[in-house]
N, C-alpha and C. Protein backbone atom coordinates (compact mmCIF):
# COMPACT_ATOMS: atom_id res chain seq x y z
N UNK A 1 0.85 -1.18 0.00
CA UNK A 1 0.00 0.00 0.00
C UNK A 1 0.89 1.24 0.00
N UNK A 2 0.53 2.20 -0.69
CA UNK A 2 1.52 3.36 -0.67
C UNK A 2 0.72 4.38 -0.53
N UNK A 3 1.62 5.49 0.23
CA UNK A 3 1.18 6.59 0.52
C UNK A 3 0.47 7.53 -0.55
N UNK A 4 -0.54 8.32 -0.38
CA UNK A 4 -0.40 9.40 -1.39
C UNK A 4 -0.44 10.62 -0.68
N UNK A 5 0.93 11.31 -0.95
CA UNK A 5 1.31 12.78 -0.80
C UNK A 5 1.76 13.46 -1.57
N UNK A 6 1.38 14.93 -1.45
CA UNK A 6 2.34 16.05 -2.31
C UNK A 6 3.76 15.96 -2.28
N UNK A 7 4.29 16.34 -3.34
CA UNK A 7 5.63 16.77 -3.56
C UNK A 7 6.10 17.69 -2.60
N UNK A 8 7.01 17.49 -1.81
CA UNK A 8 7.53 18.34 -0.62
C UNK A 8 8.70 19.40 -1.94
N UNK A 9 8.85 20.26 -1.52
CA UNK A 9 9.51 21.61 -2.74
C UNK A 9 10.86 21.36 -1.38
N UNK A 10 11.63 21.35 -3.12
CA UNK A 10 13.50 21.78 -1.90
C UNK A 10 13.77 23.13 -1.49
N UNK A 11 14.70 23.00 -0.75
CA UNK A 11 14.71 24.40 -0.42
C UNK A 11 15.78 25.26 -1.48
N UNK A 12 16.10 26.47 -1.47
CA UNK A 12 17.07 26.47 -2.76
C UNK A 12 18.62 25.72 -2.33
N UNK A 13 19.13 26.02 -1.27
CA UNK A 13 20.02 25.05 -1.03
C UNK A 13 20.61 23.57 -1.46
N UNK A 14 19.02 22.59 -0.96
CA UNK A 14 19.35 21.63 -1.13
C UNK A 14 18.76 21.33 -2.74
N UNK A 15 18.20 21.89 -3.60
CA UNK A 15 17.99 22.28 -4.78
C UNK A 15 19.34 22.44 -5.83
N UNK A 16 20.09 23.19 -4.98
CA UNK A 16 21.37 23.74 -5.65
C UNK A 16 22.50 22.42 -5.74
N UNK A 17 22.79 21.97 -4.46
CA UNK A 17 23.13 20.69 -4.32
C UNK A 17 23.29 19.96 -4.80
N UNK A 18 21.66 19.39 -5.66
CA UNK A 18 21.06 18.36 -6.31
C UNK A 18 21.48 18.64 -7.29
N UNK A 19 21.47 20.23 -8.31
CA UNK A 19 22.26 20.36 -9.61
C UNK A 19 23.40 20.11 -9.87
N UNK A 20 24.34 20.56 -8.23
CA UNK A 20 25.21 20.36 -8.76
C UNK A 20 26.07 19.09 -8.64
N UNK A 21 25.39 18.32 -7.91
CA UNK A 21 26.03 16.61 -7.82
C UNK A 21 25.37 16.34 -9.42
N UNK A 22 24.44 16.92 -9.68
CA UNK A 22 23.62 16.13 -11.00
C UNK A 22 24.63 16.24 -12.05
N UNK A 23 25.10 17.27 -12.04
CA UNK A 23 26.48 17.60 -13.08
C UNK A 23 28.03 16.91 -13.11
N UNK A 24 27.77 16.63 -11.00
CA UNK A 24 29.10 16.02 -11.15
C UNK A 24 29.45 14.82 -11.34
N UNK A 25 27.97 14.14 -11.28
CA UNK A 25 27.70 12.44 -11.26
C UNK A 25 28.49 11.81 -12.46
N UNK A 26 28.58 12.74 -13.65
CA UNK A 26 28.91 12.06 -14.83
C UNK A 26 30.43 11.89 -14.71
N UNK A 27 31.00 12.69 -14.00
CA UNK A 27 32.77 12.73 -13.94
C UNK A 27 33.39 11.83 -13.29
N UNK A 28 32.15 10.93 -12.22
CA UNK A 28 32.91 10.02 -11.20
C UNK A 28 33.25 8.38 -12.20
N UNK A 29 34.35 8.26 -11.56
CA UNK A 29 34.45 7.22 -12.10
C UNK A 29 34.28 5.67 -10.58
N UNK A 30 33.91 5.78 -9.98
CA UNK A 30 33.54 4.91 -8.86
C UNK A 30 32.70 5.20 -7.59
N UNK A 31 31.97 4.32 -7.02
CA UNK A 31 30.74 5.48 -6.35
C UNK A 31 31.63 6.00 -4.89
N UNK A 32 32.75 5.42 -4.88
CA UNK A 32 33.57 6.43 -3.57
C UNK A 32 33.56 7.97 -4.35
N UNK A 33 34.18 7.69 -5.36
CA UNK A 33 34.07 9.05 -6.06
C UNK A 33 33.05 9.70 -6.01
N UNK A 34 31.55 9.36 -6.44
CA UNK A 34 30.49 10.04 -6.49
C UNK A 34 30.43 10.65 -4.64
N UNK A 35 30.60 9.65 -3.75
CA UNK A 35 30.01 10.50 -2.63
C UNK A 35 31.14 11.55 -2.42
N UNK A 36 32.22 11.35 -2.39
CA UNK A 36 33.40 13.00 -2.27
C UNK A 36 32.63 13.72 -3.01
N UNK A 37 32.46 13.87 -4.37
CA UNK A 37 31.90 15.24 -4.65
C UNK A 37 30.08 15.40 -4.41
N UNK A 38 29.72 14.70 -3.78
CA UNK A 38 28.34 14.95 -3.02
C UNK A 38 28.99 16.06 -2.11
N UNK A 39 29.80 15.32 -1.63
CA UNK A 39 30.42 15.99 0.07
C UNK A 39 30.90 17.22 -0.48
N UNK A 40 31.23 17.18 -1.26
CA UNK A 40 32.02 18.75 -1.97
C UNK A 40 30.66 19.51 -1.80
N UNK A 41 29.50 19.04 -2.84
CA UNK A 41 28.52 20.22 -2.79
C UNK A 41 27.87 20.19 -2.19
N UNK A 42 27.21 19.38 -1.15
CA UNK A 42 26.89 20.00 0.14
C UNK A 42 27.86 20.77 1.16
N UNK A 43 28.99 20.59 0.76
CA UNK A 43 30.15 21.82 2.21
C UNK A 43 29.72 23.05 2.36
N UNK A 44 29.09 23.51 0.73
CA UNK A 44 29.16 24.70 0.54
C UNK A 44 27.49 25.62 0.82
N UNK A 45 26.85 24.31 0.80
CA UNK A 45 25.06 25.11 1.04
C UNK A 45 24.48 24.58 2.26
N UNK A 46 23.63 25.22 2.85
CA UNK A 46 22.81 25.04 4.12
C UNK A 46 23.36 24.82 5.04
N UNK A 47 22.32 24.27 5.97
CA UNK A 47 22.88 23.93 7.62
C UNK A 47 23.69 22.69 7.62
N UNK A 48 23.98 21.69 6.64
CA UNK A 48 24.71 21.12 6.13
C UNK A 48 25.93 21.99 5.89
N UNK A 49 26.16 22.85 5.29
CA UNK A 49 27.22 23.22 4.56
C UNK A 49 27.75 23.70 5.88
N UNK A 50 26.86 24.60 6.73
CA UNK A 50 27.75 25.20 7.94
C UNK A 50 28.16 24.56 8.65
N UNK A 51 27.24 23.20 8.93
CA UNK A 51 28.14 22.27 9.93
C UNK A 51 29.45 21.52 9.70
N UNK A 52 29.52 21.21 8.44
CA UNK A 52 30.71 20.94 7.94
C UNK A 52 31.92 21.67 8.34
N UNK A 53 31.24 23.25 7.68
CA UNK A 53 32.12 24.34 7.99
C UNK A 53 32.32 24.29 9.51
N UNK A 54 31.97 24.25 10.12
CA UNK A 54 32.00 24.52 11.39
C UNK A 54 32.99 23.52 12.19
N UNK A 55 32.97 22.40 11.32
CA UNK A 55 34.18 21.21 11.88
C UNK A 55 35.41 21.00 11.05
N UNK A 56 35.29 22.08 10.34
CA UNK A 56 36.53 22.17 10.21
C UNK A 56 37.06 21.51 8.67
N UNK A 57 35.98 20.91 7.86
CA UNK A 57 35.94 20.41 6.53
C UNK A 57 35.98 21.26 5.69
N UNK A 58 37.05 21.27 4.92
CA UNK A 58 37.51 22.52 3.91
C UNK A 58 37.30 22.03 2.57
N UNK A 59 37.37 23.33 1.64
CA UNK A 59 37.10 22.89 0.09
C UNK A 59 38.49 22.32 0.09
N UNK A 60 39.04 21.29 -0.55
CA UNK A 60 40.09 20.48 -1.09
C UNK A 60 39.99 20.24 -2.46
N UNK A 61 41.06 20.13 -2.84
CA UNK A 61 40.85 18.67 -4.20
C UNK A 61 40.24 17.66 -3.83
N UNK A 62 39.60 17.14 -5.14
CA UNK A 62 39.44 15.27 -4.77
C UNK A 62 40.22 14.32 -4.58
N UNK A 63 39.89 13.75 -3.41
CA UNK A 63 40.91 12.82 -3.11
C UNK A 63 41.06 10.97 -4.10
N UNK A 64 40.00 11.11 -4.51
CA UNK A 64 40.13 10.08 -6.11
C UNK A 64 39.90 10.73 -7.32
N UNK A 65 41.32 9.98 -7.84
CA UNK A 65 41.33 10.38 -9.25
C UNK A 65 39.59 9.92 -10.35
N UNK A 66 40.15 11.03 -11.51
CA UNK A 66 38.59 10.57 -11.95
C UNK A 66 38.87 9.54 -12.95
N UNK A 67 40.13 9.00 -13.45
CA UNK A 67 40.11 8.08 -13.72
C UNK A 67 39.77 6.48 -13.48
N UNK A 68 39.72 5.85 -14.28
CA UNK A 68 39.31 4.20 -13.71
C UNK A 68 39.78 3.80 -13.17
N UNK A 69 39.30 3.15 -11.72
CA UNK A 69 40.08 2.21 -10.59
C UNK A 69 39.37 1.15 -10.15
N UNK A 70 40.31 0.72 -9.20
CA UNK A 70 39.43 -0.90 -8.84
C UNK A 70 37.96 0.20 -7.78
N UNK A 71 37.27 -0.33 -7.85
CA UNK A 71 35.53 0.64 -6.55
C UNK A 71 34.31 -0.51 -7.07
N UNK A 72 33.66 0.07 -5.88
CA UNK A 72 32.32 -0.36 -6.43
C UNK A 72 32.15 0.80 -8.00
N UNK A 73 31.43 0.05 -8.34
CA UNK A 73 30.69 1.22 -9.74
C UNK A 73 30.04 2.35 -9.36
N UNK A 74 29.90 3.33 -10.16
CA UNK A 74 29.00 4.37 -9.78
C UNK A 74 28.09 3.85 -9.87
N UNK A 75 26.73 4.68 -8.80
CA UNK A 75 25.41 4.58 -8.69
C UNK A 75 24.83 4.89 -10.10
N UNK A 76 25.49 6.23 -10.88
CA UNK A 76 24.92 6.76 -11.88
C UNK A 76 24.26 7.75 -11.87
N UNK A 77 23.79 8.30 -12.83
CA UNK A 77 23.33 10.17 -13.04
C UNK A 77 21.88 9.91 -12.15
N UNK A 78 21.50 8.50 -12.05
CA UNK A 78 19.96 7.97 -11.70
C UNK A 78 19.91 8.50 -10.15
N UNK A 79 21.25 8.06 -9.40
CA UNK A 79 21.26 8.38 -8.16
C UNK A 79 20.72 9.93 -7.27
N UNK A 80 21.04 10.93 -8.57
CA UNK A 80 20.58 12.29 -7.65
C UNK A 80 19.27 11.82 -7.74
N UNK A 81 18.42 11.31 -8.60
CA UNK A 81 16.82 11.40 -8.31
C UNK A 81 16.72 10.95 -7.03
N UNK A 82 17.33 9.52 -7.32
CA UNK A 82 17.25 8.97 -5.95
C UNK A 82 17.43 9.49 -4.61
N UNK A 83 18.53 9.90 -4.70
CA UNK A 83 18.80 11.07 -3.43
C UNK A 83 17.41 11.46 -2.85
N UNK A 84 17.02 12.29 -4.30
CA UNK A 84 16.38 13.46 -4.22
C UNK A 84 14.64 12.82 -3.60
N UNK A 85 14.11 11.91 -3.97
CA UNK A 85 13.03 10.85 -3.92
C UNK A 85 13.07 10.52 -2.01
N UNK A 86 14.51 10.09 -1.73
CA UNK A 86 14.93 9.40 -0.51
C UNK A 86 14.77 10.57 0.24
N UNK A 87 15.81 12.32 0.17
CA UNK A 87 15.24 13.08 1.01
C UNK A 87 13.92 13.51 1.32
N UNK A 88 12.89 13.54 -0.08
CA UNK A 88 11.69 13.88 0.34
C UNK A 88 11.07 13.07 1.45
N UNK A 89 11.52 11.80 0.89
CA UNK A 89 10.14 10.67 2.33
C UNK A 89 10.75 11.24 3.70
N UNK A 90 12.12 11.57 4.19
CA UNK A 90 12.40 11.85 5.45
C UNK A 90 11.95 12.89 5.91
N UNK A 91 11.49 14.07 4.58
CA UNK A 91 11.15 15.48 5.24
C UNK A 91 9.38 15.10 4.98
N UNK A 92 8.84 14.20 4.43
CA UNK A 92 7.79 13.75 4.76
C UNK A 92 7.32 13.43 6.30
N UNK A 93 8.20 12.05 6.42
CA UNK A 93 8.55 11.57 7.50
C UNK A 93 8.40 12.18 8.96
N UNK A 94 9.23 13.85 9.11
CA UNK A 94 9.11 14.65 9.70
C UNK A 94 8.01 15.76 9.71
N UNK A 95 6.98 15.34 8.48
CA UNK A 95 5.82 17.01 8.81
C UNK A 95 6.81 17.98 8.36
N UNK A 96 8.19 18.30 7.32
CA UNK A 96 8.92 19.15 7.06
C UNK A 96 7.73 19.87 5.53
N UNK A 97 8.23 21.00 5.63
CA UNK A 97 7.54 21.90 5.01
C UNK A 97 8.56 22.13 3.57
N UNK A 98 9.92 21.70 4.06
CA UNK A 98 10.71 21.68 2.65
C UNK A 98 11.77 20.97 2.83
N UNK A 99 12.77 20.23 1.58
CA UNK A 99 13.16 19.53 1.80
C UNK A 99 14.63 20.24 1.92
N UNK A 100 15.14 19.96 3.30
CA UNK A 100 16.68 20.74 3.28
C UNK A 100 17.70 19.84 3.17
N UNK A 101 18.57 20.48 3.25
CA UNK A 101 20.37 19.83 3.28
C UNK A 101 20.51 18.82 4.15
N UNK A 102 19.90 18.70 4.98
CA UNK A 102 19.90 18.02 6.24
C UNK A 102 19.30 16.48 5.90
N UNK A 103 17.98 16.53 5.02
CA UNK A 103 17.10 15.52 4.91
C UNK A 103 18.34 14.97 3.61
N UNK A 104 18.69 15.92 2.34
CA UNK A 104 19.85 15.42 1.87
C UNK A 104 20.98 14.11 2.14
N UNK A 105 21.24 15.17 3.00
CA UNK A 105 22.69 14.26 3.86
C UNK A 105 21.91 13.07 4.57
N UNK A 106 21.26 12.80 4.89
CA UNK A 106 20.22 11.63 5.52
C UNK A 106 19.92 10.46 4.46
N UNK A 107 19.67 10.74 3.10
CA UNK A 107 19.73 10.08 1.83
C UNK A 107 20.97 9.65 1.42
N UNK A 108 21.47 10.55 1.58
CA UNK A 108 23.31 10.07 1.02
C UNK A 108 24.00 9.14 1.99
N UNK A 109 23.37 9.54 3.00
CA UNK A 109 24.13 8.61 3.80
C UNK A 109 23.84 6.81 4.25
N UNK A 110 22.65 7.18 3.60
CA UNK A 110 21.90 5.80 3.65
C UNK A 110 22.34 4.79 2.13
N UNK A 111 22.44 5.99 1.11
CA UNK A 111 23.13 5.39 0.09
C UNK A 111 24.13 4.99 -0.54
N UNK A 112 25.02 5.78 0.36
CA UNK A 112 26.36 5.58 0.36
C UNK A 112 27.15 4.93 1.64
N UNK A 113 26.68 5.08 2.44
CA UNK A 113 27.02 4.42 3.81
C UNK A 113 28.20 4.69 3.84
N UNK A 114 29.09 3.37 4.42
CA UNK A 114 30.56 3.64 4.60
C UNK A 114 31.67 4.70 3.75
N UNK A 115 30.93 4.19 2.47
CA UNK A 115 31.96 5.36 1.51
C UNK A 115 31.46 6.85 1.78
N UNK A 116 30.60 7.36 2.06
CA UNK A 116 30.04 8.28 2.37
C UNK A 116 30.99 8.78 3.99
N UNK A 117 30.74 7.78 4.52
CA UNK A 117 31.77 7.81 5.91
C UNK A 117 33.55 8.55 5.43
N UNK A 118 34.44 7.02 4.43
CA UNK A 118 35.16 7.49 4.12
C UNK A 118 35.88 9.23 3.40
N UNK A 119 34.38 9.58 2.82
CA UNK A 119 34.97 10.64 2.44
C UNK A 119 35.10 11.96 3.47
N UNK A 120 34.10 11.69 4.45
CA UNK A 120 34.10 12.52 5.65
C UNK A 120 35.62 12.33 6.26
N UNK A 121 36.06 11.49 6.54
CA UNK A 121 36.93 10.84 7.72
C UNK A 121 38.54 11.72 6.69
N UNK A 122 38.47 11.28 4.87
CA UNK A 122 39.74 12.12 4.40
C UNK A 122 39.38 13.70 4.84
N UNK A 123 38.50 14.11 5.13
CA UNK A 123 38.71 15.46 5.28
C UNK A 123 38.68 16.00 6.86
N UNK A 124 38.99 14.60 7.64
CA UNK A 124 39.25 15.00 9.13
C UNK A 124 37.57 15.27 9.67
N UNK A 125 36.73 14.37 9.78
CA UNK A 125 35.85 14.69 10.30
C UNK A 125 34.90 12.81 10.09
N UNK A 126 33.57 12.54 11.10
CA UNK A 126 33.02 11.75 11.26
C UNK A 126 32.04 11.63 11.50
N UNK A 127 30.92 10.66 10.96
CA UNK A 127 29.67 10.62 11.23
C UNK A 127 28.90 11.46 12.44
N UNK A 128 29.41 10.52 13.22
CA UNK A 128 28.93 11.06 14.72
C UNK A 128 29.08 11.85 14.87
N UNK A 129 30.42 12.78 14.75
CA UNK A 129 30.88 14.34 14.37
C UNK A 129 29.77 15.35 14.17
N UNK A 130 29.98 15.05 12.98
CA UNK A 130 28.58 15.35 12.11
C UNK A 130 27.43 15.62 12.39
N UNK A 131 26.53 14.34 12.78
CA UNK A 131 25.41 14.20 13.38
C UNK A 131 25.17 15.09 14.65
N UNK A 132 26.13 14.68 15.70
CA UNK A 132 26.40 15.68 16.89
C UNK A 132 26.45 17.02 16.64
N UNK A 133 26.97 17.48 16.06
CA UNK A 133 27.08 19.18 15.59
C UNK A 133 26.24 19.80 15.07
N UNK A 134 25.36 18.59 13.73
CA UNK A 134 24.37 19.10 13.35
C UNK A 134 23.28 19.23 13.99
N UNK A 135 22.69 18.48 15.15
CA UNK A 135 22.26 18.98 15.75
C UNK A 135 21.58 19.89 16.89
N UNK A 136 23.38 19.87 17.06
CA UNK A 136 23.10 21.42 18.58
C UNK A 136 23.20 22.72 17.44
N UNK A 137 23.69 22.78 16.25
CA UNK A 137 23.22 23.54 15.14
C UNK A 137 21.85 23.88 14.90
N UNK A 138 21.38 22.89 14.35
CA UNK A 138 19.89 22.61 14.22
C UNK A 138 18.82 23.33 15.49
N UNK A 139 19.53 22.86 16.84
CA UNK A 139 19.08 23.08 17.89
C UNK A 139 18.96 24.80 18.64
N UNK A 140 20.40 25.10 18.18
CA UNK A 140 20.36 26.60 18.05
C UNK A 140 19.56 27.13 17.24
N UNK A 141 18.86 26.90 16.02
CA UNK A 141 18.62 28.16 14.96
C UNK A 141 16.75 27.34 14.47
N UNK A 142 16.21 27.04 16.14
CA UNK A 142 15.05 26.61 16.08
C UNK A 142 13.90 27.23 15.74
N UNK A 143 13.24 27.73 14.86
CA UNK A 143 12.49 29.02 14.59
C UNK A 143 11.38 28.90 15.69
N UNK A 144 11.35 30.10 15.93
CA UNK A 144 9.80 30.78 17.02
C UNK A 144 9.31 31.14 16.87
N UNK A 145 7.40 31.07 16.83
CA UNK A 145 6.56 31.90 16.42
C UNK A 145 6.07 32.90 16.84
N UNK A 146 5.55 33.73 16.56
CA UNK A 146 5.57 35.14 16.93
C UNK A 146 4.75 35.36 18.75
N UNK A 147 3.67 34.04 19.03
CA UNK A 147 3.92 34.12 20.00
C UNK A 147 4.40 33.37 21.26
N UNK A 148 6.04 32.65 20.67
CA UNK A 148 7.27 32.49 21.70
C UNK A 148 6.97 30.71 21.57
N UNK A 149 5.70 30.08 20.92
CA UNK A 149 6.24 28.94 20.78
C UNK A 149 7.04 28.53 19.83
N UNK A 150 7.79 27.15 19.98
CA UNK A 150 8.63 26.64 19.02
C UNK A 150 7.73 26.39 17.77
N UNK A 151 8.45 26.55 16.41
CA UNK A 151 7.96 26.42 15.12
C UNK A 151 7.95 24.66 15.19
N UNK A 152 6.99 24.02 14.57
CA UNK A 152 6.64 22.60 14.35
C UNK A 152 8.19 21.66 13.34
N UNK A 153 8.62 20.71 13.56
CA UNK A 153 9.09 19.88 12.89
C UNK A 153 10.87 20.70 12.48
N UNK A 154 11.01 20.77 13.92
CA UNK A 154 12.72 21.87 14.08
C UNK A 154 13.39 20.70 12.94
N UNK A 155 14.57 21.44 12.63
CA UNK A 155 15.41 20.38 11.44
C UNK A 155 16.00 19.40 12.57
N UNK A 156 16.06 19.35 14.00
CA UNK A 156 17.07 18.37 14.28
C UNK A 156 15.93 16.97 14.41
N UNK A 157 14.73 17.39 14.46
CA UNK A 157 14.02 15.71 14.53
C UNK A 157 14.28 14.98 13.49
N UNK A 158 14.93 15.65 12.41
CA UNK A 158 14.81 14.35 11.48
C UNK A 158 16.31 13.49 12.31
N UNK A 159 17.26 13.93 13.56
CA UNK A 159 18.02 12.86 13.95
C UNK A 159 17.14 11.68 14.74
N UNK A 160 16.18 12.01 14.78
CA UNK A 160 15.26 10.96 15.51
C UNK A 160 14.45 9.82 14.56
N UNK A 161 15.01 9.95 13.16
CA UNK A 161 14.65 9.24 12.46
C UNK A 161 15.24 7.94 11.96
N UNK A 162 14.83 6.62 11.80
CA UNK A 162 15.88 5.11 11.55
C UNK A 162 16.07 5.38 10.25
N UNK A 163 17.38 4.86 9.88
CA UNK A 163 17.58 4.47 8.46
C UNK A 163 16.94 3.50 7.95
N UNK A 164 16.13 3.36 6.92
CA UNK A 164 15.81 2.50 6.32
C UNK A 164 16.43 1.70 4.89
N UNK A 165 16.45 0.72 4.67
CA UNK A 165 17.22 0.40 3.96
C UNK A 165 15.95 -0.71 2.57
């Protein structure tokens, strides 16, 4: 039985993201490769991008060549949909009103798992890292409504969410 819901709208961030992994998907030549330059373009947008920033994950080169090596295969250009499909159900999931960087990185990480790990870890930084930061982040910049209650479905509940596989 499947749900029927609206299309949750990205935010421009994680919108921007999505173009620009969509562009970079074709250059990877192994899916370690594809998640580094995920990780590249999320560093740079949303509460994603700041938390990164914030631990200390810098723009670099890529640390795999884009030539052919022994890897798993790329996912393929198919994968941003996917991504993009996978963040919506989590900002579903959550009652989110749009789909951010956050619900992003929640997709990627489910799809990439360990290699997704690895590319964090070359740039000095770790899941838990991550997760942890992003949400006393999240936790700080909780919106309030005008009269002093908390805004519904803060970005850090989606850490309260299981991976599904």
């Amino acid at each position: 039985m499947t749900e029927e819901r609206t299309q949750i709208p990205f935010s421009q961030d994680a919108a921007l993201v999505l173009a620009l992994a969509g562009t970079a998907m074709a250059f990877s030549c192994c899916a370690e490769d594809e998640a580094e330059r995920w990780l590249r373009a999320l560093r740079m947008h949303g509460l994603v991008g700041r938390t990164l920033q914030a631990l200390g994950v810098g723009e670099s080169q890529l640390m795999t060549a884009s030539e052919p090596r022994p890897g798993r295969p790329p996912l393929g250009p198919a994968v941003v949909d996917h991504a993009a499909a996978r963040a919506q159900d989590y900002a579903f999931r959550r009652g989110a009103r749009v789909v951010g960087t956050t619900e992003l990185l929640f997709a990627l990480l489910e799809l990439y798992g360990r290699m997704f790990d690895r590319a964090l870890y070359l740039r000095g930084a770790s899941r838990e890292e991550l997760l942890e930061r992003l949400s006393t982040v999240a936790a700080e910049t909780v919106p309030v409504t005008p009269n002093g209650a908390l805004a519904p479905a803060p970005p850090s509940s989606i850490l309260r969410l299981k991976f599904t596989k």
